[in-house]
C-alpha atoms as a PDB file:
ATOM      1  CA  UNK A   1     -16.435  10.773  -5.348  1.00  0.00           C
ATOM      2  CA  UNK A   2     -16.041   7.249  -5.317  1.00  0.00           C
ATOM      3  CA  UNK A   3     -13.990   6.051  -1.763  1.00  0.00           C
ATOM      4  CA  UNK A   4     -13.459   2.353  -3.171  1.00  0.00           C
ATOM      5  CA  UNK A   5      -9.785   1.618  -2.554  1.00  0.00           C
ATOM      6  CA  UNK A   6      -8.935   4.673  -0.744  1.00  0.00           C
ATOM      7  CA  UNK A   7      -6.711   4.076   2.227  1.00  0.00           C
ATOM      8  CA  UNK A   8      -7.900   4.195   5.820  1.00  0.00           C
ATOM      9  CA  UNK A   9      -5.476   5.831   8.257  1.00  0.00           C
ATOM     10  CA  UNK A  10      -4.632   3.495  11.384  1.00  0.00           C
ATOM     11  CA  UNK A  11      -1.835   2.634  14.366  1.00  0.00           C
ATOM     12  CA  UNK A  12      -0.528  -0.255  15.527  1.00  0.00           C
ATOM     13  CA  UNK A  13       1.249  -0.457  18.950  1.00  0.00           C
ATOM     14  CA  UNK A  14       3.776  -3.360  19.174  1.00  0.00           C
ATOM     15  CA  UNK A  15       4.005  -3.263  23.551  1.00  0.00           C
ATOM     16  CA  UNK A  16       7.014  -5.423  24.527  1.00  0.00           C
ATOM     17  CA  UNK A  17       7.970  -6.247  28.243  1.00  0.00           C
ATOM     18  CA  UNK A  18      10.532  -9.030  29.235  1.00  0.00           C
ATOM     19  CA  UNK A  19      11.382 -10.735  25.547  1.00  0.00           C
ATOM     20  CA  UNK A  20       7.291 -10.976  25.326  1.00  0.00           C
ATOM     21  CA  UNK A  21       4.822  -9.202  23.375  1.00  0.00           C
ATOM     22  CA  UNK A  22       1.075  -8.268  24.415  1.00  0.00           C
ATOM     23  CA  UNK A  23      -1.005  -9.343  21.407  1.00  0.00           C
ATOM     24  CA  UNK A  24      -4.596  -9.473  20.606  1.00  0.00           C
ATOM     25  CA  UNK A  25      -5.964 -12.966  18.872  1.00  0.00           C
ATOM     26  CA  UNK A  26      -8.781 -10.851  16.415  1.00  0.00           C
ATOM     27  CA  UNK A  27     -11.848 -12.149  17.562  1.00  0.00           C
ATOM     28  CA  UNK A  28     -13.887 -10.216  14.441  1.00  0.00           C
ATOM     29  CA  UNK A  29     -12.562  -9.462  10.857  1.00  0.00           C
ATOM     30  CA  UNK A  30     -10.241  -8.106   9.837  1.00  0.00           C
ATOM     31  CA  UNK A  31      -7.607 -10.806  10.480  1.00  0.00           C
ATOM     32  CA  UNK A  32     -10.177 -12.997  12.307  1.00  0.00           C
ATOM     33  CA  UNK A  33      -8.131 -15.652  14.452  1.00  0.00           C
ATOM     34  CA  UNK A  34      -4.964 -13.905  13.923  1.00  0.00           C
ATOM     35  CA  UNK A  35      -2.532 -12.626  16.295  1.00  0.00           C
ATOM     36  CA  UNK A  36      -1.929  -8.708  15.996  1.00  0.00           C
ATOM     37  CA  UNK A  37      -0.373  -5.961  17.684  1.00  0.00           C
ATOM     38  CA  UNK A  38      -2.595  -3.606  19.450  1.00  0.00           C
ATOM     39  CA  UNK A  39      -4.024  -0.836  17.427  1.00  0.00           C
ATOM     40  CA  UNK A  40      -6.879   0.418  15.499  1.00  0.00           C
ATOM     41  CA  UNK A  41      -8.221   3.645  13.532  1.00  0.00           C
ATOM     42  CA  UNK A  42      -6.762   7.396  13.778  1.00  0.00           C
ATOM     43  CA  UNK A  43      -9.887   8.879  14.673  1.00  0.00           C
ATOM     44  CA  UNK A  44     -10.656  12.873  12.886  1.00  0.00           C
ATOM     45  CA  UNK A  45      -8.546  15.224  14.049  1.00  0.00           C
ATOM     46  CA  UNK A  46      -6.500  13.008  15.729  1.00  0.00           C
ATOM     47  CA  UNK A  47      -2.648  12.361  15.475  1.00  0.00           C
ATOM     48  CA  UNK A  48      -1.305   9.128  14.613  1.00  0.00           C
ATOM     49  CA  UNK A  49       0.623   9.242  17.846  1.00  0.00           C
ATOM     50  CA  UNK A  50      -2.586  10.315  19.829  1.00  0.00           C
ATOM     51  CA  UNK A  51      -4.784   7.695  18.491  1.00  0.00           C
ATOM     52  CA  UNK A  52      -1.370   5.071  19.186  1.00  0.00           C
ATOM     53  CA  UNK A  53      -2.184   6.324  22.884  1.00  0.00           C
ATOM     54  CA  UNK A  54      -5.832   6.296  23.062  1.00  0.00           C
ATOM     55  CA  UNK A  55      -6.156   2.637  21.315  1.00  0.00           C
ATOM     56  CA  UNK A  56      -3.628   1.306  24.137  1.00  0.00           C
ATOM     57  CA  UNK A  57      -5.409   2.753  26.611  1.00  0.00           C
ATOM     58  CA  UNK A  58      -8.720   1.861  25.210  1.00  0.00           C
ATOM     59  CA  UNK A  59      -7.576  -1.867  24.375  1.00  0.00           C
ATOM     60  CA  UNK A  60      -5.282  -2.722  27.334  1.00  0.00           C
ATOM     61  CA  UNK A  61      -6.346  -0.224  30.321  1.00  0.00           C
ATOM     62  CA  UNK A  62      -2.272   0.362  30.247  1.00  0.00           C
ATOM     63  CA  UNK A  63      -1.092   4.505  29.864  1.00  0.00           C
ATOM     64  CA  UNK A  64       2.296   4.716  27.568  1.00  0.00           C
ATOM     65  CA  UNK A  65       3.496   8.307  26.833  1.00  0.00           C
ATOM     66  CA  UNK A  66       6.911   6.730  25.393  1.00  0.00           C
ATOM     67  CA  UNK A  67       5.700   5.392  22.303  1.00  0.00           C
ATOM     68  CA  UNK A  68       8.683   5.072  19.776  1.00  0.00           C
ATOM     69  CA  UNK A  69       7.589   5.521  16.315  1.00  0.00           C
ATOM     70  CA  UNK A  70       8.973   2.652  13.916  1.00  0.00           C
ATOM     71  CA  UNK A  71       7.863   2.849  10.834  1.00  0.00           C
ATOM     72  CA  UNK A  72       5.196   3.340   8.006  1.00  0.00           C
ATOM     73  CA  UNK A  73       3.475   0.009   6.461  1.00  0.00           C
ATOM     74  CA  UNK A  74       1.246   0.942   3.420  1.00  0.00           C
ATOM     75  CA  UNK A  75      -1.005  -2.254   2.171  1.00  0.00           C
ATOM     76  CA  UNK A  76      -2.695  -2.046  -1.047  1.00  0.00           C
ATOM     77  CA  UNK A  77      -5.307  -4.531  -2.546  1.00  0.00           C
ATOM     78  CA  UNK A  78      -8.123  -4.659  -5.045  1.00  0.00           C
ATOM     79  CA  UNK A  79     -10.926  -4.492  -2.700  1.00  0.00           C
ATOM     80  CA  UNK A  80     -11.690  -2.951   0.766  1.00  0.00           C
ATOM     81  CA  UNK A  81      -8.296  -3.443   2.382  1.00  0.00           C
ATOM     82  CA  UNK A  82      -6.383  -0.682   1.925  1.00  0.00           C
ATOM     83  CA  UNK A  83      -4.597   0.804   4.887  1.00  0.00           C
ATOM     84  CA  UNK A  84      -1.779   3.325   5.880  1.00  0.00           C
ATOM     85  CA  UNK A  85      -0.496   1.920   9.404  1.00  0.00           C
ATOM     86  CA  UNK A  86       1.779   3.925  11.477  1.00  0.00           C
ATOM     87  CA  UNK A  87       3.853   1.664  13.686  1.00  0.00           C
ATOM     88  CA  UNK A  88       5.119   2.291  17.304  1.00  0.00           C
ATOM     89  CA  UNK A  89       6.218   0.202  19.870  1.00  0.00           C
ATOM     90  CA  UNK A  90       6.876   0.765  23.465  1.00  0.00           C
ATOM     91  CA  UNK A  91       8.135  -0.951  26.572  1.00  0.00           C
ATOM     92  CA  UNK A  92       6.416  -1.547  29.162  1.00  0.00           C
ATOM     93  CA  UNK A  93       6.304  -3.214  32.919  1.00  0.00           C
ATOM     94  CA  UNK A  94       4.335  -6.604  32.271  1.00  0.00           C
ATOM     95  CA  UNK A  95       0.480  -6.553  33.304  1.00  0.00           C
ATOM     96  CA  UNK A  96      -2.546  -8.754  33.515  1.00  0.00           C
ATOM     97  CA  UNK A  97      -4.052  -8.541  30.264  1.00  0.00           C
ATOM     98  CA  UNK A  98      -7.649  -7.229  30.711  1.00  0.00           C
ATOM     99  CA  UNK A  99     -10.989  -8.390  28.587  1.00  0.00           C
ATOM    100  CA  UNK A 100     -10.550  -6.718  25.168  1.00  0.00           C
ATOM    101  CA  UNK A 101     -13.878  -6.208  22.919  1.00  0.00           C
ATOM    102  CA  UNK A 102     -10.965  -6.925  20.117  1.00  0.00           C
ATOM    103  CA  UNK A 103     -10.544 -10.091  20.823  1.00  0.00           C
ATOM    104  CA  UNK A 104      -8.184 -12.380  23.403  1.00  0.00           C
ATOM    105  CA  UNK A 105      -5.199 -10.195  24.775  1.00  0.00           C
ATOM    106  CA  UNK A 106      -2.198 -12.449  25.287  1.00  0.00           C
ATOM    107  CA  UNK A 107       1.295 -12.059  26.431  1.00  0.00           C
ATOM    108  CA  UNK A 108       3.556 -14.020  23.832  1.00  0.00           C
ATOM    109  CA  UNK A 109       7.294 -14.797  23.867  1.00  0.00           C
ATOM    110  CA  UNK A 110       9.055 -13.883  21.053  1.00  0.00           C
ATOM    111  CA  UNK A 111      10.010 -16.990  20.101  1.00  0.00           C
ATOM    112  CA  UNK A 112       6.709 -18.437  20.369  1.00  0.00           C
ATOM    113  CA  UNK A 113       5.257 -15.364  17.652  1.00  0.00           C
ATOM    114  CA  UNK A 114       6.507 -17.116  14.561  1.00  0.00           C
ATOM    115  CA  UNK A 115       4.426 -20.647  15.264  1.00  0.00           C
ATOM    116  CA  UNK A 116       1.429 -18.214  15.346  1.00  0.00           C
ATOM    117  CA  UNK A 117      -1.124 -17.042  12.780  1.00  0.00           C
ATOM    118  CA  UNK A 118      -0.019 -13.753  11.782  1.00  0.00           C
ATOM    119  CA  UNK A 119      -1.121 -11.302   9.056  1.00  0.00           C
ATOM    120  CA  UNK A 120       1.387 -11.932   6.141  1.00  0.00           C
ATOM    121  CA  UNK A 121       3.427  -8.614   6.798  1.00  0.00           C
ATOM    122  CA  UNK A 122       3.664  -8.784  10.155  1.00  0.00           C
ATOM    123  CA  UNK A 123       6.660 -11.215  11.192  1.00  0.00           C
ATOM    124  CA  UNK A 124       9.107  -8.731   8.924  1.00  0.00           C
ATOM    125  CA  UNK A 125       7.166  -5.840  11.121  1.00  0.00           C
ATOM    126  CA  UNK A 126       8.482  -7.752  14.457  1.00  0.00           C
ATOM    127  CA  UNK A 127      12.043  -8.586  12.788  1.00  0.00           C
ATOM    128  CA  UNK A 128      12.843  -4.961  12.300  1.00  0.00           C
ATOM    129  CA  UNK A 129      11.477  -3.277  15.309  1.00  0.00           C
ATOM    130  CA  UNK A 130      13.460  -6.003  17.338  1.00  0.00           C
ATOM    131  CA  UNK A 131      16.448  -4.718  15.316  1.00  0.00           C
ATOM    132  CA  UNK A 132      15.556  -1.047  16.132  1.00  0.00           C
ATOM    133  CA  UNK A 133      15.043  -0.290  12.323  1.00  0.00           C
ATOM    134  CA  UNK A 134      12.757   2.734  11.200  1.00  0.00           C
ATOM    135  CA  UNK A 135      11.186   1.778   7.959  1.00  0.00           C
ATOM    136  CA  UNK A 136       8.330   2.451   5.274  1.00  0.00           C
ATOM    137  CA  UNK A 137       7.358  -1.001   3.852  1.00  0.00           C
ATOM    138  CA  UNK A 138       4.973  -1.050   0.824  1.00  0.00           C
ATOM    139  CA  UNK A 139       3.162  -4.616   0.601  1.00  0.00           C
ATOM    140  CA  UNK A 140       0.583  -5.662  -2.561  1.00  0.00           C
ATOM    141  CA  UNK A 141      -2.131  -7.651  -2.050  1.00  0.00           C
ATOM    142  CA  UNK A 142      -3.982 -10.140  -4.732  1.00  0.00           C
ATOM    143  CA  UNK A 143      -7.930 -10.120  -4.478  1.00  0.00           C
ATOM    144  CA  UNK A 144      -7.732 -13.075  -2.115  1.00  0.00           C
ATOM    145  CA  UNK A 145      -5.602 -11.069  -0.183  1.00  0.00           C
ATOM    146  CA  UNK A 146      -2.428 -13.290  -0.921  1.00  0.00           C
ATOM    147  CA  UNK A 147       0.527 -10.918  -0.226  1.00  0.00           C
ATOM    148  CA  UNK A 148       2.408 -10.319  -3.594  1.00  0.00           C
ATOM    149  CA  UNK A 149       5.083  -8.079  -2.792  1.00  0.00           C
ATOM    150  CA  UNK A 150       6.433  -5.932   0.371  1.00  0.00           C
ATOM    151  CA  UNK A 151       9.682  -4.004   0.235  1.00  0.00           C
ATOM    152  CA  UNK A 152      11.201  -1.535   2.108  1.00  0.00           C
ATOM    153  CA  UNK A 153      11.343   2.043   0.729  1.00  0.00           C
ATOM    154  CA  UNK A 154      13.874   3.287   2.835  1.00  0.00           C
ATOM    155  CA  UNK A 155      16.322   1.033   1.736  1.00  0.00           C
ATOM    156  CA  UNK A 156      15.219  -0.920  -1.229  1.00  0.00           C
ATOM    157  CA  UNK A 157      14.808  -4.404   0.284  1.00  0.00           C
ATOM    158  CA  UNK A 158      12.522  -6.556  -0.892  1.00  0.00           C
ATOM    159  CA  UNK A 159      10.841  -9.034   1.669  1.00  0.00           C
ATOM    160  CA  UNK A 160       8.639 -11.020  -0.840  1.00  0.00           C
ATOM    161  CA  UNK A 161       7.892 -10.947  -4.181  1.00  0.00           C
ATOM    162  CA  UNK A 162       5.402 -13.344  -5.979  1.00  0.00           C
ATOM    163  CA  UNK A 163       3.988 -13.789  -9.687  1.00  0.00           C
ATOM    164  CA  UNK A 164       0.270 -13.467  -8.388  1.00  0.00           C
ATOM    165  CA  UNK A 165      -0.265 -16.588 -11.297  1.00  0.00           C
ATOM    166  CA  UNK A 166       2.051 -18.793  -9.104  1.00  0.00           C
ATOM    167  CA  UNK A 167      -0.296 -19.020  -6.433  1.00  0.00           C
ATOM    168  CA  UNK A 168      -3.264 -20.568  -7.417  1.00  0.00           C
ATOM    169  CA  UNK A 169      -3.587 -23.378  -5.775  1.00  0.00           C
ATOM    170  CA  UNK A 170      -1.021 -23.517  -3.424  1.00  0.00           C
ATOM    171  CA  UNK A 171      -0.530 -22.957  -0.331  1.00  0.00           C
ATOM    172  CA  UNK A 172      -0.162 -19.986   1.679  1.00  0.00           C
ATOM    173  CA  UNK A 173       3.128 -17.973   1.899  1.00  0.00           C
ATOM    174  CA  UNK A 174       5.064 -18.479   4.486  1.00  0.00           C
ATOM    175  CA  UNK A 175       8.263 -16.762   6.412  1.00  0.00           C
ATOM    176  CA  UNK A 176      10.327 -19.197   4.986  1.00  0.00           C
ATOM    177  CA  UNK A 177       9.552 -18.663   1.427  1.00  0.00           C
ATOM    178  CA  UNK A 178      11.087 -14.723   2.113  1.00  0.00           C
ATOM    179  CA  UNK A 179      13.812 -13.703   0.367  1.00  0.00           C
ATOM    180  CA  UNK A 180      16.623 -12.261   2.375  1.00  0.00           C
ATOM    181  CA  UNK A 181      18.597 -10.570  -0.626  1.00  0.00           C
END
């Protein structure tokens, strides 16, 4: 059986302590450069909530039992980037971030996250955990990995949507281009 485009199953851990956010700047690919939540594969046998655990612990030296779970994000593309990603956040007392074999921990105020490079989902990922929202966003990919649509199962809401034709050669997507409908 062929596994090309079959989805991997991983967590990401948004930890949040005094309007900041711990995150890691990716110092390998995926998302090389970019600035991402803690988080990485559910391991066999494991629980999404278990591996949420271990890959804090493993990432940050920091124990959290009370992770809140936020939400499902399932990306979908045409080559090896295909992921289900179960979301949690948790607060926690602020800390010295440690050396990460991820890449550079870093404590970021909220404000400061949106002049950041981010993976294109992940700003609408921040928006509705800070509003306490549970949801199960869908987001479509082009080739080049240009994010063509993500929308919100749970309630219908559409974050982006792009004609994949529209975006050759121009420049990336950005928050602002988001449709609030």
């Amino acid at each position: 059986m062929s596994r090309v485009g079959l989805k991997q199953a991983v967590v990401m851990v948004v930890l949040r302590s005094a309007g900041a956010m711990l995150l890691i700047r990716r110092g390998k690919e995926p998302n090389l450069g970019k600035y991402v939540p803690v988080g990485g594969h559910v391991d066999p046998f494991e629980s999404p909530r278990d591996a949420a655990i271990r890959e804090v612990e493993e990432e940050t030296g920091c124990h959290v039992a009370d992770l809140q779970f936020r939400g499902v994000l399932v990306e979908t593309s045409p080559i090896d980037y295909n992921w289900v990603v179960f979301v949690y956040s948790a607060d926690v007392k602020r800390f010295e971030p440690p050396a990460c074999p991820e890449g550079l921990l870093e404590w970021v105020d909220f404000p400061r996250v949106a002049s950041l490079p981010t993976p294109a989902t992940d700003m609408h990922l921040y928006e509705l955990i800070l509003g306490g929202k549970t949801f199960a966003l869908n987001a479509l990919y082009d080739a080049d990995l240009h994010l063509l649509h993500l929308e919100d199962e749970l309630t219908g809401q559409v974050f982006q949507s792009v004609d994949a034709r529209s975006l050759e050669g121009q420049a990336p997507l950005t928050l602002a281009s988001r449709d609030h409908g």
